[in-house]
C-alpha atoms as a PDB file:
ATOM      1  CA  UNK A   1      38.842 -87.007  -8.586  1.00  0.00           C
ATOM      2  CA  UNK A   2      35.592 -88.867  -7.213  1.00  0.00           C
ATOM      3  CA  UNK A   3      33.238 -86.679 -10.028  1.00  0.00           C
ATOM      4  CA  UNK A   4      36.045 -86.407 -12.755  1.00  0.00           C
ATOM      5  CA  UNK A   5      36.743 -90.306 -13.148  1.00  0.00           C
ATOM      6  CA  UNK A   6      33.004 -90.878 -13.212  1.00  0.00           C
ATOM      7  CA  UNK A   7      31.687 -87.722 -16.014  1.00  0.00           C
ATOM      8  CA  UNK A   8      31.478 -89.322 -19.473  1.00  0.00           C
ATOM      9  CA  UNK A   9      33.808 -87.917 -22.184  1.00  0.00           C
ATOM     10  CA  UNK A  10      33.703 -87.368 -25.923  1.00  0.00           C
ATOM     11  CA  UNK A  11      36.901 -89.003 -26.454  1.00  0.00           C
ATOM     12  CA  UNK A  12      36.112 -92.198 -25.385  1.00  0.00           C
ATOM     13  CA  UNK A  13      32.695 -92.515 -27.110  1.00  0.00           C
ATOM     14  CA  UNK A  14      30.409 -90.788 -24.408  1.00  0.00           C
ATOM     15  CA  UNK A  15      31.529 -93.250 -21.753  1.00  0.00           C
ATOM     16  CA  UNK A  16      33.340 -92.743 -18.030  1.00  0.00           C
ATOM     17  CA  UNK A  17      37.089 -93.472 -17.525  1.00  0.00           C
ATOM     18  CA  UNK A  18      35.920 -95.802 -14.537  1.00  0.00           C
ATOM     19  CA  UNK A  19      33.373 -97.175 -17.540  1.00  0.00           C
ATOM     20  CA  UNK A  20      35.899 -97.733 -19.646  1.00  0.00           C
ATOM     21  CA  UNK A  21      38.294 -98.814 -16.857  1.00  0.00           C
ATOM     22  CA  UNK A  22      36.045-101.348 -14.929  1.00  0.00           C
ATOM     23  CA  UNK A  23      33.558-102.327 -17.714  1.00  0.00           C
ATOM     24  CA  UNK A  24      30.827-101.061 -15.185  1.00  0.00           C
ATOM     25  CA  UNK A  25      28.796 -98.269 -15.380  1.00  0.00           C
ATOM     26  CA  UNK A  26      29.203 -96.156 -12.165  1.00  0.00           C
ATOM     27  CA  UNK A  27      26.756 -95.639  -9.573  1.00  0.00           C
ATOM     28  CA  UNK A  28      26.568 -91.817  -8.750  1.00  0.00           C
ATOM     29  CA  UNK A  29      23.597 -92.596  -5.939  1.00  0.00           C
ATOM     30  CA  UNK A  30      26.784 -92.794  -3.483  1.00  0.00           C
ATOM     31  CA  UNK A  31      28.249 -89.396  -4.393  1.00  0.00           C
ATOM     32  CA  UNK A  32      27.261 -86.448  -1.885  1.00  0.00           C
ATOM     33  CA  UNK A  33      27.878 -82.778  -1.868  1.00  0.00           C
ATOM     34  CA  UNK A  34      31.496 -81.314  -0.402  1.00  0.00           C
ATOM     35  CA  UNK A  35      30.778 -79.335   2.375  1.00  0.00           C
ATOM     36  CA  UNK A  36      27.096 -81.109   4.202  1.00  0.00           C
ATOM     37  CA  UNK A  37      26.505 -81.727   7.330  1.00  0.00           C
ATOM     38  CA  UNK A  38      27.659 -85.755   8.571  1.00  0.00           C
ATOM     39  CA  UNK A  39      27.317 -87.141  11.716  1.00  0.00           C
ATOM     40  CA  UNK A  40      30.140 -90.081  12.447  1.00  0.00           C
ATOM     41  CA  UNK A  41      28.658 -92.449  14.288  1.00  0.00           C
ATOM     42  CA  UNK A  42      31.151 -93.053  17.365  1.00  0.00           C
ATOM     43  CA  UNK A  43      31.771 -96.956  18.021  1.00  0.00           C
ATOM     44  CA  UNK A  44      30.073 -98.518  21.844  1.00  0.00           C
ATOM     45  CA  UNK A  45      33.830 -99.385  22.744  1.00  0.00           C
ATOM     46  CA  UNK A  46      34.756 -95.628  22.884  1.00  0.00           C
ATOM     47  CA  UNK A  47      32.092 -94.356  24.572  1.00  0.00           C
ATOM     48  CA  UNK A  48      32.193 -94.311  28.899  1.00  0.00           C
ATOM     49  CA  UNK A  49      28.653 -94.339  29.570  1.00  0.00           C
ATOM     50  CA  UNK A  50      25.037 -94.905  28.242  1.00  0.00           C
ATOM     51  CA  UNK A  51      24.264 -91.210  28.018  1.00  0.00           C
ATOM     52  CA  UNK A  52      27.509 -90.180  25.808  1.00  0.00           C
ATOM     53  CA  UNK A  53      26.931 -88.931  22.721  1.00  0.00           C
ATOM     54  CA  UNK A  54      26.500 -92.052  19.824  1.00  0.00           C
ATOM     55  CA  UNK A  55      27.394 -89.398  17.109  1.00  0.00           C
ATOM     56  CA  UNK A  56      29.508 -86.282  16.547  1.00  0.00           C
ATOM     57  CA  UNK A  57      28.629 -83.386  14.377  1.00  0.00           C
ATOM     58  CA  UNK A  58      31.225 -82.874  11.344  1.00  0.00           C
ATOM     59  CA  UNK A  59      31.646 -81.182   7.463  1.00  0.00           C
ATOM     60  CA  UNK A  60      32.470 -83.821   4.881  1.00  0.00           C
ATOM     61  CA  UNK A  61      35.662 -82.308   2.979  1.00  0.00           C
ATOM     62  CA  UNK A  62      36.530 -85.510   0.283  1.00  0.00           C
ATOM     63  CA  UNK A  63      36.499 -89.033  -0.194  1.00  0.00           C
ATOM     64  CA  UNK A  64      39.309 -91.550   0.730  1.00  0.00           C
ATOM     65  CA  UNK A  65      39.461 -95.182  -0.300  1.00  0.00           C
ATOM     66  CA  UNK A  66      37.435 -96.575   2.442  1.00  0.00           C
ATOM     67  CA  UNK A  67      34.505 -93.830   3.333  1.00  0.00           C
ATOM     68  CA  UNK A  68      34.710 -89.942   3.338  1.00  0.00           C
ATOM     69  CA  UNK A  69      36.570 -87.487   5.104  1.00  0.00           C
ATOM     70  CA  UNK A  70      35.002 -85.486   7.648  1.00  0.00           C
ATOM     71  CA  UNK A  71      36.507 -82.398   9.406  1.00  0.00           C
ATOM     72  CA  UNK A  72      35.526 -82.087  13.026  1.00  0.00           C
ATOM     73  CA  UNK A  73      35.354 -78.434  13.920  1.00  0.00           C
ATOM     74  CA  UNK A  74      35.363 -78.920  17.830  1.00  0.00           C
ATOM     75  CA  UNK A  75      39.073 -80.342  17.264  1.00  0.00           C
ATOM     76  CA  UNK A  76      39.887 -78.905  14.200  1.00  0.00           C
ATOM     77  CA  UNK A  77      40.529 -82.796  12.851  1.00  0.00           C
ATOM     78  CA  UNK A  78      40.104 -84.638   9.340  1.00  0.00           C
ATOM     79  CA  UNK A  79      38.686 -88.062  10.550  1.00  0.00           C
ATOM     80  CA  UNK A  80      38.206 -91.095   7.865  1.00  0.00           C
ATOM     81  CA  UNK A  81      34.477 -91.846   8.583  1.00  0.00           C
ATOM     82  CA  UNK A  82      33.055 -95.651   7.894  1.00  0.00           C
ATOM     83  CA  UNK A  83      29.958 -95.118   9.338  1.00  0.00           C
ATOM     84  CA  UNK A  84      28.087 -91.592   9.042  1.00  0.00           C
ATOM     85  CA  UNK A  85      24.542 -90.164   8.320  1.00  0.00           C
ATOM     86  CA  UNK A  86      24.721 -87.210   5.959  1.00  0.00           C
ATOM     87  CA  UNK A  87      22.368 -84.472   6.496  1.00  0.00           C
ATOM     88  CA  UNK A  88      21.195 -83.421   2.620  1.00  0.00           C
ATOM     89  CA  UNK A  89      19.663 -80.233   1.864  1.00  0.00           C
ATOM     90  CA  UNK A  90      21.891 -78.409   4.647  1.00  0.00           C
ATOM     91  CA  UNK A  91      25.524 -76.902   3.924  1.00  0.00           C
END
């Protein structure tokens, strides 16, 4: 929906629906590729020690309303991500 809302249209003059919608042009710098390599960063409270791992290796599937969604393969999980680090140029 993410792409879709933001591609300009000949029925409304060349413009967005969010253009039309918000009266803002949309910034498509935030968009990223389905399927890249994220790493969700994994909050100090959760971790048990210093040497833990700060970040977890996941797929980025789709957006939600607050971040992406990421799908961990080691549990076979969606997670809502607010804090990742995409990895561009590898899928």
């Amino acid at each position: 929906m993410n792409i879709i809302n933001r591609s300009p249209t000949v029925t409304l003059d060349k413009k967005s629906p969010a253009e039309m919608w918000f009266d803002v042009k949309p910034n498509l710098q935030k968009l990223k590729v389905i399927d890249c390599y994220a790493y969700l960063r994994i909050p100090k409270e959760i971790l048990k020690s210093k040497l833990d791992s700060r970040s977890k290796k996941c797929y980025m599937v789709g957006y939600c309303p607050n971040g992406c969604r990421l799908w961990d393969p080691e549990n076979n999980k969606i997670i809502k991500g607010l804090t990742y680090n995409f990895v561009k140029r590898i899928f």
